[in-house]
C-alpha atoms as a PDB file:
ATOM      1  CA  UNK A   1      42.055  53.802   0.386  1.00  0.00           C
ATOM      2  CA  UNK A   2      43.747  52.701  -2.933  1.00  0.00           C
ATOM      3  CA  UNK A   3      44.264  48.862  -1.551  1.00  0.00           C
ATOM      4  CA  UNK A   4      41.097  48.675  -0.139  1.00  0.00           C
ATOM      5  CA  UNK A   5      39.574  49.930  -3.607  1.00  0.00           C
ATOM      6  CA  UNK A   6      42.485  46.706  -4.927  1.00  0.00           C
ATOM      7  CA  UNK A   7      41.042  44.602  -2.597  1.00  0.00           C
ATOM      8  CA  UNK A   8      37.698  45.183  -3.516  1.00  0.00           C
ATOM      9  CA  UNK A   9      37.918  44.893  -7.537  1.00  0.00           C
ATOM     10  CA  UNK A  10      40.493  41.690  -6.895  1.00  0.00           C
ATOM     11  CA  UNK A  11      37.178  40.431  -4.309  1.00  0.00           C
ATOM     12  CA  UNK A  12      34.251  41.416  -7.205  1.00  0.00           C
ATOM     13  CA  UNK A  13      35.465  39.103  -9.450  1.00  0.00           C
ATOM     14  CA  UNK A  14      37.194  35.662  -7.120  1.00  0.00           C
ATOM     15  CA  UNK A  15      33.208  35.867  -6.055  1.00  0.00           C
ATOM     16  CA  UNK A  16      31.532  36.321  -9.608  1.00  0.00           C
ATOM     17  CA  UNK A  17      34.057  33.416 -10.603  1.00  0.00           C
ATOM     18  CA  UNK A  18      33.067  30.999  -7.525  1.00  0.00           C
ATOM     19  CA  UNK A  19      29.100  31.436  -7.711  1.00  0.00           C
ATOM     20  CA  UNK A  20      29.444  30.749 -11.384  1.00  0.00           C
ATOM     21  CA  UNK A  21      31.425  27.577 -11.226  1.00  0.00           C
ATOM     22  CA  UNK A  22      28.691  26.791  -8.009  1.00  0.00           C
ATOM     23  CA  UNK A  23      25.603  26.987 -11.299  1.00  0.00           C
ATOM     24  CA  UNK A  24      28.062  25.196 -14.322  1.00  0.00           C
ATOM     25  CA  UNK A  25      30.611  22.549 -12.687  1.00  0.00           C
ATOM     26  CA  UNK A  26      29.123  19.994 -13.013  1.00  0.00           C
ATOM     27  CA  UNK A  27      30.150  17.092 -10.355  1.00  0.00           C
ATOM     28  CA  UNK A  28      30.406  13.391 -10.616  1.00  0.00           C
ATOM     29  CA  UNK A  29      29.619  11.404  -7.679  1.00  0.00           C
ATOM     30  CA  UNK A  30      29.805   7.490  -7.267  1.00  0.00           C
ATOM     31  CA  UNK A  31      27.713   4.944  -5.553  1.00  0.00           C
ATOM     32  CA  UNK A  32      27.490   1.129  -4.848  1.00  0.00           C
ATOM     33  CA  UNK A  33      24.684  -0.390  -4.172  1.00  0.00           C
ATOM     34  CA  UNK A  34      24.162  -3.458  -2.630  1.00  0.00           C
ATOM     35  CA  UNK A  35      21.216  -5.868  -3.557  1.00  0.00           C
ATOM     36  CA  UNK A  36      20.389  -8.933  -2.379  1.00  0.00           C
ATOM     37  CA  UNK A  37      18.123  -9.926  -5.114  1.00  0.00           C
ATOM     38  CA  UNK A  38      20.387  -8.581  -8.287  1.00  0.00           C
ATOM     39  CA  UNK A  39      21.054 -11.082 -10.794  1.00  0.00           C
ATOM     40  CA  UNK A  40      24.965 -12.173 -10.807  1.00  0.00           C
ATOM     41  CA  UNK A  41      24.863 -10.621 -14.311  1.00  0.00           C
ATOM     42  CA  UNK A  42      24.157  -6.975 -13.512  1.00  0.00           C
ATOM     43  CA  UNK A  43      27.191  -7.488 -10.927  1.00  0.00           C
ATOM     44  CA  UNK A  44      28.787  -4.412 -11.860  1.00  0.00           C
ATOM     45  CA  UNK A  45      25.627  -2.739 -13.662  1.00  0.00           C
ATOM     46  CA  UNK A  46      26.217   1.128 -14.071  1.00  0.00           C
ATOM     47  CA  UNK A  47      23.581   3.284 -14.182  1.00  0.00           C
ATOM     48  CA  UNK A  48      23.511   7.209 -14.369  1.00  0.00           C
ATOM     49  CA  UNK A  49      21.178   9.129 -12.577  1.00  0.00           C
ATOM     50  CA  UNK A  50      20.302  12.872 -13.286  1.00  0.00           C
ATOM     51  CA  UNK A  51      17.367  14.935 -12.386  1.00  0.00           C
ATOM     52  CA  UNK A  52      16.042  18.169 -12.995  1.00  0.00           C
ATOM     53  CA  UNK A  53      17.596  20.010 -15.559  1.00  0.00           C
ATOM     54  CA  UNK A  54      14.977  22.489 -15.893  1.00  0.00           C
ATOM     55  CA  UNK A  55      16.255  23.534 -19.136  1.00  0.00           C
ATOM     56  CA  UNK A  56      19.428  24.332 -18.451  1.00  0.00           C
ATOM     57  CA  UNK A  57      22.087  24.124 -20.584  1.00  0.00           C
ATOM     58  CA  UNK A  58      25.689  22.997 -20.788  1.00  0.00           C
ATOM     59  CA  UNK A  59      28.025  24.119 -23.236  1.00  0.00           C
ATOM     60  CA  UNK A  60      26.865  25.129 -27.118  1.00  0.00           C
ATOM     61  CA  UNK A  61      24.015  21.809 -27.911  1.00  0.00           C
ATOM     62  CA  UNK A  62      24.372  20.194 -24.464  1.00  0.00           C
ATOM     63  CA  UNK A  63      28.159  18.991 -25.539  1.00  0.00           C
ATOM     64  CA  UNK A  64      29.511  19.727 -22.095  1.00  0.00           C
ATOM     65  CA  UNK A  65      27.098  17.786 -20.504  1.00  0.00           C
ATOM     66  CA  UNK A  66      27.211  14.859 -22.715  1.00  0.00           C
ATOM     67  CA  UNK A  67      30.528  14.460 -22.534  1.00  0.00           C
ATOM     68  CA  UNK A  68      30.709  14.348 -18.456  1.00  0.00           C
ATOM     69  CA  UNK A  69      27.961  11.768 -19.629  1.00  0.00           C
ATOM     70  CA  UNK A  70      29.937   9.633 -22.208  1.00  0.00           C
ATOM     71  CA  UNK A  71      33.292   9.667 -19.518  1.00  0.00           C
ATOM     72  CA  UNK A  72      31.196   7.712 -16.943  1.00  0.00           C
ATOM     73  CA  UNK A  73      30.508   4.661 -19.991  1.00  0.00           C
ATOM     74  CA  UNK A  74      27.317   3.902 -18.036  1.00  0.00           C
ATOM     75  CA  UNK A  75      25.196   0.856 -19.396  1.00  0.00           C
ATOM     76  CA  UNK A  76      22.024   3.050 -19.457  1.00  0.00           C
ATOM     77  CA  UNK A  77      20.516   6.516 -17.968  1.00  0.00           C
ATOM     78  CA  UNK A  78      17.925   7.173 -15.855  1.00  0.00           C
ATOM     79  CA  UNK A  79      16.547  10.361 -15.811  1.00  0.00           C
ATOM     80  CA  UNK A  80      14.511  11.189 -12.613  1.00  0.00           C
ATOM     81  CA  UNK A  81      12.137  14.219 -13.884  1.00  0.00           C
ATOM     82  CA  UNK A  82      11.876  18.001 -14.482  1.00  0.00           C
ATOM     83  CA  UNK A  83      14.014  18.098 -17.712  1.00  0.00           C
ATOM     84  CA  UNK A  84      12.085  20.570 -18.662  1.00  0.00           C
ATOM     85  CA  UNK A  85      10.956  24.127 -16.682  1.00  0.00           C
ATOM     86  CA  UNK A  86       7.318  25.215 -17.228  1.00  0.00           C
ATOM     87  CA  UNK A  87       7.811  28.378 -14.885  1.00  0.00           C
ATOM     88  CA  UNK A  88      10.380  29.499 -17.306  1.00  0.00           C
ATOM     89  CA  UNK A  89       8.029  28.484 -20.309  1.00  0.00           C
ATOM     90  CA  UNK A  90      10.958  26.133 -21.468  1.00  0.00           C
ATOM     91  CA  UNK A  91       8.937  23.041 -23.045  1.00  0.00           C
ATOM     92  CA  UNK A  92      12.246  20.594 -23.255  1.00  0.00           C
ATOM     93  CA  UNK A  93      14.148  21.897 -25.796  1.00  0.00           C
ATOM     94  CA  UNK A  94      17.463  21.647 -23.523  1.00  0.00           C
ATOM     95  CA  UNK A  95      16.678  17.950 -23.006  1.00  0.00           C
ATOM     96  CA  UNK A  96      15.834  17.417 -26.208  1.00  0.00           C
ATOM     97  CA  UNK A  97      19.122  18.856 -27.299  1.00  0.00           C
ATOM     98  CA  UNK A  98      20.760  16.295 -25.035  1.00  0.00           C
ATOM     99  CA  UNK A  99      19.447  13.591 -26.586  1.00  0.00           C
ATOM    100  CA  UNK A 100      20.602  14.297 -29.525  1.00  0.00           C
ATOM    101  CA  UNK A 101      24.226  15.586 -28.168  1.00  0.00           C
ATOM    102  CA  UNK A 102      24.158  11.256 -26.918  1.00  0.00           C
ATOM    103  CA  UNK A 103      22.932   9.844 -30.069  1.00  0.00           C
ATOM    104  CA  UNK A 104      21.334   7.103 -28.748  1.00  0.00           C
ATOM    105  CA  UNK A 105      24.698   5.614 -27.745  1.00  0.00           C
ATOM    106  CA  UNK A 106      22.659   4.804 -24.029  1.00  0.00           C
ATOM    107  CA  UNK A 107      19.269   3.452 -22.988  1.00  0.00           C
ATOM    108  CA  UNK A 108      17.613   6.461 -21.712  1.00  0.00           C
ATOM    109  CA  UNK A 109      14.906   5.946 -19.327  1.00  0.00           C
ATOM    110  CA  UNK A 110      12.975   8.905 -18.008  1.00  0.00           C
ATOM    111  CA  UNK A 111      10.519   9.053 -15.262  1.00  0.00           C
ATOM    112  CA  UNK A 112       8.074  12.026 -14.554  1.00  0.00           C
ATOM    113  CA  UNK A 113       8.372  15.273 -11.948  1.00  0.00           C
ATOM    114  CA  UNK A 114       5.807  17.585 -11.329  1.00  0.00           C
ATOM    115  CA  UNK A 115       7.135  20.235 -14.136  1.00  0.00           C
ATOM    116  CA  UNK A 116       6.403  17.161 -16.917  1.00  0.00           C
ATOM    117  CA  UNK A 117       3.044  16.769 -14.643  1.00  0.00           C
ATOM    118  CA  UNK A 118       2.418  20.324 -14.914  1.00  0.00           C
ATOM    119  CA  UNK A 119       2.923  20.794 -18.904  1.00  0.00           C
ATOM    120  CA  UNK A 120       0.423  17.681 -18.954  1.00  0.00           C
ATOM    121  CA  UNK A 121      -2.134  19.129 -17.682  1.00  0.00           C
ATOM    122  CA  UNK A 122      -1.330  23.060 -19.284  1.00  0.00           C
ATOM    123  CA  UNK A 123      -0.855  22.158 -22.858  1.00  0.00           C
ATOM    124  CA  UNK A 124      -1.458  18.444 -23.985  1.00  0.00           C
ATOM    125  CA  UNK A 125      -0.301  19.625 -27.371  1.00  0.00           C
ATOM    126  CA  UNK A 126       2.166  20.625 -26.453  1.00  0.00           C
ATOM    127  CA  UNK A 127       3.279  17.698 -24.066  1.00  0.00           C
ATOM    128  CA  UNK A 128       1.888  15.562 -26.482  1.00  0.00           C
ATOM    129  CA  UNK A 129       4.730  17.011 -28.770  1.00  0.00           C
ATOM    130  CA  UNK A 130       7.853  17.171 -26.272  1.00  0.00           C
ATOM    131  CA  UNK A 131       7.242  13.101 -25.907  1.00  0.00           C
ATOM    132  CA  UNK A 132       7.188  12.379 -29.143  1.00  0.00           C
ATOM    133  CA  UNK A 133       9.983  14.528 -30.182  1.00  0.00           C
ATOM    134  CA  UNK A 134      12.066  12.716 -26.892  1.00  0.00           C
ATOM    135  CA  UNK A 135      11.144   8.927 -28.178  1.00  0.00           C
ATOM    136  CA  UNK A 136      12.188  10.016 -31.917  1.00  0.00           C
ATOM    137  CA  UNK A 137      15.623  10.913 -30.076  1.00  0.00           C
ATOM    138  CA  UNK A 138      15.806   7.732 -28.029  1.00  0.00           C
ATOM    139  CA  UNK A 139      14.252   8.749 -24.456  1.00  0.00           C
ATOM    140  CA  UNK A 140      11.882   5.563 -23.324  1.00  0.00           C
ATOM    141  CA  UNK A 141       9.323   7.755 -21.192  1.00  0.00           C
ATOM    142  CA  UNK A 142       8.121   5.430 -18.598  1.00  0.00           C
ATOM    143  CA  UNK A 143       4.857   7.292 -17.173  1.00  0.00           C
ATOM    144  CA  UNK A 144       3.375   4.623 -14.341  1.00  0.00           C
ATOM    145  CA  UNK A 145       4.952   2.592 -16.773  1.00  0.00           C
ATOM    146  CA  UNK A 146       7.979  -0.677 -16.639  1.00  0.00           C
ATOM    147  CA  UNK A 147      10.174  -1.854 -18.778  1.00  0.00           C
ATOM    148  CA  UNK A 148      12.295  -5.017 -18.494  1.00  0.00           C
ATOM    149  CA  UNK A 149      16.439  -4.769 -18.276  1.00  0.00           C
ATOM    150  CA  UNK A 150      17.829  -7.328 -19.964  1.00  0.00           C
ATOM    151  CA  UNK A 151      21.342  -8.387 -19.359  1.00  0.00           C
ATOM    152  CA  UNK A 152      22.418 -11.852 -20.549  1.00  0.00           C
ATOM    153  CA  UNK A 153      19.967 -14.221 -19.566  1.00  0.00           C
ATOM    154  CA  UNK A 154      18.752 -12.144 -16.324  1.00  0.00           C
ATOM    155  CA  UNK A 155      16.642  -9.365 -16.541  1.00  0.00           C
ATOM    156  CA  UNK A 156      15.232  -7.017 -13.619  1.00  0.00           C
ATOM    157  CA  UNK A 157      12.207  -4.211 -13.886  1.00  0.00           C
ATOM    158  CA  UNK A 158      12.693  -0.214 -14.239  1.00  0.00           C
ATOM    159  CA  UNK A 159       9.070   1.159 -13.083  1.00  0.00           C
ATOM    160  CA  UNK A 160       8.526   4.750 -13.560  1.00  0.00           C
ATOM    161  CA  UNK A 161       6.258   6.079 -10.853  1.00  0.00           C
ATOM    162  CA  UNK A 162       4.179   9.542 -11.709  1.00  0.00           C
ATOM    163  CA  UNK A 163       2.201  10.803  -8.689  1.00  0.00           C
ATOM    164  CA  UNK A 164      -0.628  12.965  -9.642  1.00  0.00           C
ATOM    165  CA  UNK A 165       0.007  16.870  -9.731  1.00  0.00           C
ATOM    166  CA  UNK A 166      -2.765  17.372  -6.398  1.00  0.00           C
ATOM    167  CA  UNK A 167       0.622  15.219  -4.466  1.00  0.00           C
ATOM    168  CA  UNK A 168       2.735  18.724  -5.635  1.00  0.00           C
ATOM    169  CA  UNK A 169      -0.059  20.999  -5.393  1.00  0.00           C
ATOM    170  CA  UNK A 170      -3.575  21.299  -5.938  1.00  0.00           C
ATOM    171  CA  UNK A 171      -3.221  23.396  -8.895  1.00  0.00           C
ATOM    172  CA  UNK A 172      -0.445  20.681 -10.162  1.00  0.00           C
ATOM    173  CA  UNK A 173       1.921  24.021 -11.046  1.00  0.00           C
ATOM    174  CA  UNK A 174       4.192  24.346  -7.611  1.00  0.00           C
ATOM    175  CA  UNK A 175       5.406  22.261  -5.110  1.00  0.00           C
ATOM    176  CA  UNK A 176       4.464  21.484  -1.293  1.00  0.00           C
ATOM    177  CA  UNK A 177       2.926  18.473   0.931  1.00  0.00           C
ATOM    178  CA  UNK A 178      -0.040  18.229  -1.131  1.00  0.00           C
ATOM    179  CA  UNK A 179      -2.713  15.132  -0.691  1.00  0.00           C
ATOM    180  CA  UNK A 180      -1.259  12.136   0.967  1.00  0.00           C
ATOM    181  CA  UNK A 181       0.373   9.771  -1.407  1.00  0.00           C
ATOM    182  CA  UNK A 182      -0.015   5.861   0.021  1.00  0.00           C
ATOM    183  CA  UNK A 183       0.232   2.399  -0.909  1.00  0.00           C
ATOM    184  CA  UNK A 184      -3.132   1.750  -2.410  1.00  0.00           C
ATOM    185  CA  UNK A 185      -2.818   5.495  -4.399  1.00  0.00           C
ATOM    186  CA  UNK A 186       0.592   3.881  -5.210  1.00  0.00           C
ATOM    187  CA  UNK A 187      -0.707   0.866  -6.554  1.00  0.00           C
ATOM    188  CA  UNK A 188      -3.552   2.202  -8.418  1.00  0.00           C
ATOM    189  CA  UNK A 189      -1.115   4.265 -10.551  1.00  0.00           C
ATOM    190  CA  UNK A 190       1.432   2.042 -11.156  1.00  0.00           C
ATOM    191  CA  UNK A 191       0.501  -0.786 -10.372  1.00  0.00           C
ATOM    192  CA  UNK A 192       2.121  -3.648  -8.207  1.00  0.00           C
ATOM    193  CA  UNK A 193       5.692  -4.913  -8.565  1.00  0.00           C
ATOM    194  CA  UNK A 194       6.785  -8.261  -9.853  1.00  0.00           C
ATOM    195  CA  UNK A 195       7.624 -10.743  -7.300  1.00  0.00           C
ATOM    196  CA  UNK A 196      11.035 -12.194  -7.164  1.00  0.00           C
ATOM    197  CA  UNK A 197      12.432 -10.105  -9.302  1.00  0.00           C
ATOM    198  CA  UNK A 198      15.108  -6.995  -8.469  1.00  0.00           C
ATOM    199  CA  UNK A 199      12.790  -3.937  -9.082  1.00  0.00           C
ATOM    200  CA  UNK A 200      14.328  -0.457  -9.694  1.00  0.00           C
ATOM    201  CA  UNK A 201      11.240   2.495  -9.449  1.00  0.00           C
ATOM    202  CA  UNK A 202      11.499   5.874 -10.648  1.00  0.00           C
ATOM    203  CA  UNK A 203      10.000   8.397  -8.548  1.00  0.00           C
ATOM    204  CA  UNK A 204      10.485  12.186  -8.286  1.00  0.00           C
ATOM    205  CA  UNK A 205       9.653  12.850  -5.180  1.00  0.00           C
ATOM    206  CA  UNK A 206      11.689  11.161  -2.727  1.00  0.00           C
ATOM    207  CA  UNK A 207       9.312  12.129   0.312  1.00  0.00           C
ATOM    208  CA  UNK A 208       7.092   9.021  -0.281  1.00  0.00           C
ATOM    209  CA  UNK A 209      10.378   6.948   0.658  1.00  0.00           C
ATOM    210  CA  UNK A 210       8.571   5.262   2.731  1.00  0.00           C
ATOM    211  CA  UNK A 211       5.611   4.545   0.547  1.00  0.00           C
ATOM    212  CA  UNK A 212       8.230   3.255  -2.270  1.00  0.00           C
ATOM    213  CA  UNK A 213       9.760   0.900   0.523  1.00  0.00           C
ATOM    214  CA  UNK A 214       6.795  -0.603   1.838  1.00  0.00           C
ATOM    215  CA  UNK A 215       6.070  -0.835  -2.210  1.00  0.00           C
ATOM    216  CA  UNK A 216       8.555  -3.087  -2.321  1.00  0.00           C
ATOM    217  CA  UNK A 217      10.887  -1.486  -4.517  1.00  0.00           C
ATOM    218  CA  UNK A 218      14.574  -2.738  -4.200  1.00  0.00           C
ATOM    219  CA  UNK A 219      15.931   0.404  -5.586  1.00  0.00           C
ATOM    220  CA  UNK A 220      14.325   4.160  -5.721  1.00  0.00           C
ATOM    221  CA  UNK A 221      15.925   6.738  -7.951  1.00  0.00           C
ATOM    222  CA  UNK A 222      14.662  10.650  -7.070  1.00  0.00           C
ATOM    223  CA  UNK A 223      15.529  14.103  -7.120  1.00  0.00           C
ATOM    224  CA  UNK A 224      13.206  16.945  -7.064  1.00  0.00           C
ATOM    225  CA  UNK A 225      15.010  18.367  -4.079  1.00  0.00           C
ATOM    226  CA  UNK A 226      17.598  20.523  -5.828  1.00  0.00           C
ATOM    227  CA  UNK A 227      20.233  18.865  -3.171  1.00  0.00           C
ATOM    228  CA  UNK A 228      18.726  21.777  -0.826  1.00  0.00           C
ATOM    229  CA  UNK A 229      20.148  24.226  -2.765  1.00  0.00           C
ATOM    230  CA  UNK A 230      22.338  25.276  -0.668  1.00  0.00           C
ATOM    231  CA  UNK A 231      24.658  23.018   1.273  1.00  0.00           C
ATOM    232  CA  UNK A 232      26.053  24.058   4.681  1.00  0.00           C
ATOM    233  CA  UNK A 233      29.352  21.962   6.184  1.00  0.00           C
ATOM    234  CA  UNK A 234      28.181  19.080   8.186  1.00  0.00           C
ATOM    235  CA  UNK A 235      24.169  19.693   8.047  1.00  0.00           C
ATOM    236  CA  UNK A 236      23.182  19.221   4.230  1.00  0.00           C
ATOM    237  CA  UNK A 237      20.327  21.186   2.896  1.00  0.00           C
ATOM    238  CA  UNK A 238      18.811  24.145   3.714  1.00  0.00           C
ATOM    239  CA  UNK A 239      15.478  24.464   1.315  1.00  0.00           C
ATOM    240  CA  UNK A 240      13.398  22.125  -0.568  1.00  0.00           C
ATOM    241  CA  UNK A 241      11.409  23.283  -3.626  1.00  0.00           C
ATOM    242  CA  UNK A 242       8.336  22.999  -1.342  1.00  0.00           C
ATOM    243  CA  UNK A 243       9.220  25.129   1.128  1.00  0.00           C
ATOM    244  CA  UNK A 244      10.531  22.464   3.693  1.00  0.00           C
ATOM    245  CA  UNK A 245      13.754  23.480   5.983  1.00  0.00           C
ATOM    246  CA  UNK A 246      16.322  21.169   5.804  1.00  0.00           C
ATOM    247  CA  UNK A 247      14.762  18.430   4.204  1.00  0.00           C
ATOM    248  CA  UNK A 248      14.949  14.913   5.285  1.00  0.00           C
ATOM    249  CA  UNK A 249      15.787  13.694   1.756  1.00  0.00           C
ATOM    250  CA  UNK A 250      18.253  16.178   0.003  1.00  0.00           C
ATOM    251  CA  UNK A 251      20.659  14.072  -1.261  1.00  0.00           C
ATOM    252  CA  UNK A 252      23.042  10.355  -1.754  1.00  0.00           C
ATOM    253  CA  UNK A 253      22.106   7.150  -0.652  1.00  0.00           C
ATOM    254  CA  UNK A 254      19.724   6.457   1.792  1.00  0.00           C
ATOM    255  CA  UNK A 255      18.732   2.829   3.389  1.00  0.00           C
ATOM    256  CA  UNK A 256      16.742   3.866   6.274  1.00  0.00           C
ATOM    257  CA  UNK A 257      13.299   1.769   5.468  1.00  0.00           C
ATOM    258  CA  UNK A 258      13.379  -1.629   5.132  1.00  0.00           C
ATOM    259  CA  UNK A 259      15.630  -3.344   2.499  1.00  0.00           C
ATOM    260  CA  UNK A 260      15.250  -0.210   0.002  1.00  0.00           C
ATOM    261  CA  UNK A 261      17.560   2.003  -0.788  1.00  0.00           C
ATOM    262  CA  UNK A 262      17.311   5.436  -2.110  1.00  0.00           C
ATOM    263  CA  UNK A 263      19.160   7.419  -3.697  1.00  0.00           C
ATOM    264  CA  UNK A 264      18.467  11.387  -4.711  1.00  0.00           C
ATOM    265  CA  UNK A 265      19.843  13.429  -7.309  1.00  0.00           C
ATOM    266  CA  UNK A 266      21.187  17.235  -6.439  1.00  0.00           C
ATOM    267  CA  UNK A 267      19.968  18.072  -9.741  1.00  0.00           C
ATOM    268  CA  UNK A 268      21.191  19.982 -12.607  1.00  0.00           C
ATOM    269  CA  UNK A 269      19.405  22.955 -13.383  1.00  0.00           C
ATOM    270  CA  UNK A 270      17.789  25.867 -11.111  1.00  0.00           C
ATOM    271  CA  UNK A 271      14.222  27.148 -10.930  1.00  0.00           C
ATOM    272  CA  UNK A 272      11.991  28.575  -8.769  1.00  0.00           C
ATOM    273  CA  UNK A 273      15.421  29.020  -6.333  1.00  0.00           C
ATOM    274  CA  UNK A 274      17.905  30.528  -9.102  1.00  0.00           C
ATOM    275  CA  UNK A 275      21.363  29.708  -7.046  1.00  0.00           C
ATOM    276  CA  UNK A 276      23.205  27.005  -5.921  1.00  0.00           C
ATOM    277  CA  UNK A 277      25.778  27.254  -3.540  1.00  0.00           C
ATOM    278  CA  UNK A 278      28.364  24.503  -2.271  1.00  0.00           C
ATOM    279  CA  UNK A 279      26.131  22.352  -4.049  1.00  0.00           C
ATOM    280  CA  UNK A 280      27.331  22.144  -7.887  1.00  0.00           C
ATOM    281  CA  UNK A 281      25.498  20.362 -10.564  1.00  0.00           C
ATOM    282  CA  UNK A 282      25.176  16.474 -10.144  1.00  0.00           C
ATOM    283  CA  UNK A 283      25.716  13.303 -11.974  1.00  0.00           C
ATOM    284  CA  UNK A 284      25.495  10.329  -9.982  1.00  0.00           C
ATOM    285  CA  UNK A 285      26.892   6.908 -11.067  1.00  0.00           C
ATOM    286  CA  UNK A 286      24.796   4.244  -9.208  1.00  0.00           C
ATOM    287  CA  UNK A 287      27.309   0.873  -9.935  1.00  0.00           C
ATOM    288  CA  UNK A 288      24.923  -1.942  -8.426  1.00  0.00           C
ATOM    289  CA  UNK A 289      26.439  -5.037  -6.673  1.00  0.00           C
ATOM    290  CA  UNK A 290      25.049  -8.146  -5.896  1.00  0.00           C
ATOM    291  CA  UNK A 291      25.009  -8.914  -1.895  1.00  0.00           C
ATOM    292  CA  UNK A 292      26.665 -12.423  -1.364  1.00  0.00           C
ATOM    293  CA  UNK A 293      23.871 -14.661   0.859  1.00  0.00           C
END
């Protein structure tokens, strides 16, 4: 009875320890990228990805996380939405403490999810706010927005794709299937890309992969998909934020449409789903490389 009681209280705590490193860990994982159209200049180009934060934090002001960040010397972030969690009534302040953990030391780039979507159309003082306070700290929000990557003499596009909240839900607050989102919704939004030029799009939702691909973007950066969540041995994902079983798009690189590749954050934070399991925080280093001919 005694060493089963040892057992136990040795057990209690081994488990405790594991689920917690699961949630705060954070992981670094590396990818190259091949594209056919990258100027010989961004040969090389590293770019960090995270996505969905959902206020979490790391370490006392975000110093944990920046650090993981500064280790990787990437030559700018992209962030890939939900750095903030309206469910839990956080309205950024964990990004925003981020920022200012980096001190503008990076480009930081960041695209919309449906939490940003959601505080949009919720509070537009308040939204109004969290933007301004993230450009005064060096964020460059790109909502259905580009900006131009300049390198040398080359340059390529960043395009920052923000699908209306009915394409999450028709109340814009949770996530499923939601309207159809297509090429000509697509292009009313955002526009269309710039021809002969490498074109890197920002886009939460990585469902619409083939939407982005047909598009034409060279390079799609999402998350939204928490990684699944939980990660079993040699399937992937269980459960995506909308409800999906084993989703198609849970996370790494994909290249199944076309000439575009994907590639989809795990995430950092919880919400709705409050666990993560074989499936620790990410931060992705995308290093791009220039396909010989």
């Amino acid at each position: 009875m005694r060493s089963r009681s040892l057992l136990i209280g040795i057990l209690i705590p081994v488990v405790i320890l594991f689920l917690h490193t699961q949630d705060t860990w954070i992981q670094v994982a590396q990818y190259e990228v091949l594209l056919p159209v990258l100027p010989a200049s961004f040969d090389g180009f590293r770019i960090l990805h995270m996505s969905d934060l959902h206020g979490k934090m790391f370490g006392k002001d975000q110093k944990t996380l920046a650090s993981v960040i500064q280790a990787q010397q990437p030559d700018l972030i992209v962030c890939s939405g939900d750095m903030l969690d309206v469910s839990e009534r956080e309205e950024g302040a964990a990004f925003l403490a981020l920022l200012r953990a980096l001190d503008q030391r990076y480009p930081v780039y960041y695209g919309m999810g449906n939490h940003e979507q959601t505080l949009s159309l919720l509070d537009t003082e308040v939204f109004a706010a969290f933007c301004e306070n993230a450009q005064q700290a060096g964020a460059i929000l790109l909502n259905n927005e580009t900006a131009s990557i300049e390198r040398q003499s080359d340059s390529i596009t960043l395009y920052g794709a923000n699908t209306m909240g009915s394409h999450y839900a028709e109340d814009g607050s949770v996530c499923w299937l939601g309207d159809n989102y297509d090429l000509p919704t697509m292009g009313e939004l955002l526009g269309h890309r710039q021809e002969n030029r490498t074109s890197i799009l920002i886009a939460h939702d990585p469902k619409w992969y083939p939407v982005y691909a047909q598009w034409g973007a060279d390079l799609v950066l999402a998350g939204h998909i928490h990684g699944g969540v939980i990660r079993l041995p040699f399937i992937g994902g269980l459960l995506s934020p909308d409800r999906t079983w084993f989703p198609q798009y849970d996370a790494g690189v994909y290249r199944s449409v076309g000439l575009t590749a994907m590639h989809v954050s795990r995430g950092l934070g919880d919400s709705m789903i409050p666990i993560r399991l074989f499936n620790r925080p990410d931060v992705s280093v995308i290093v791009l490389r220039r396909q010989s001919r």
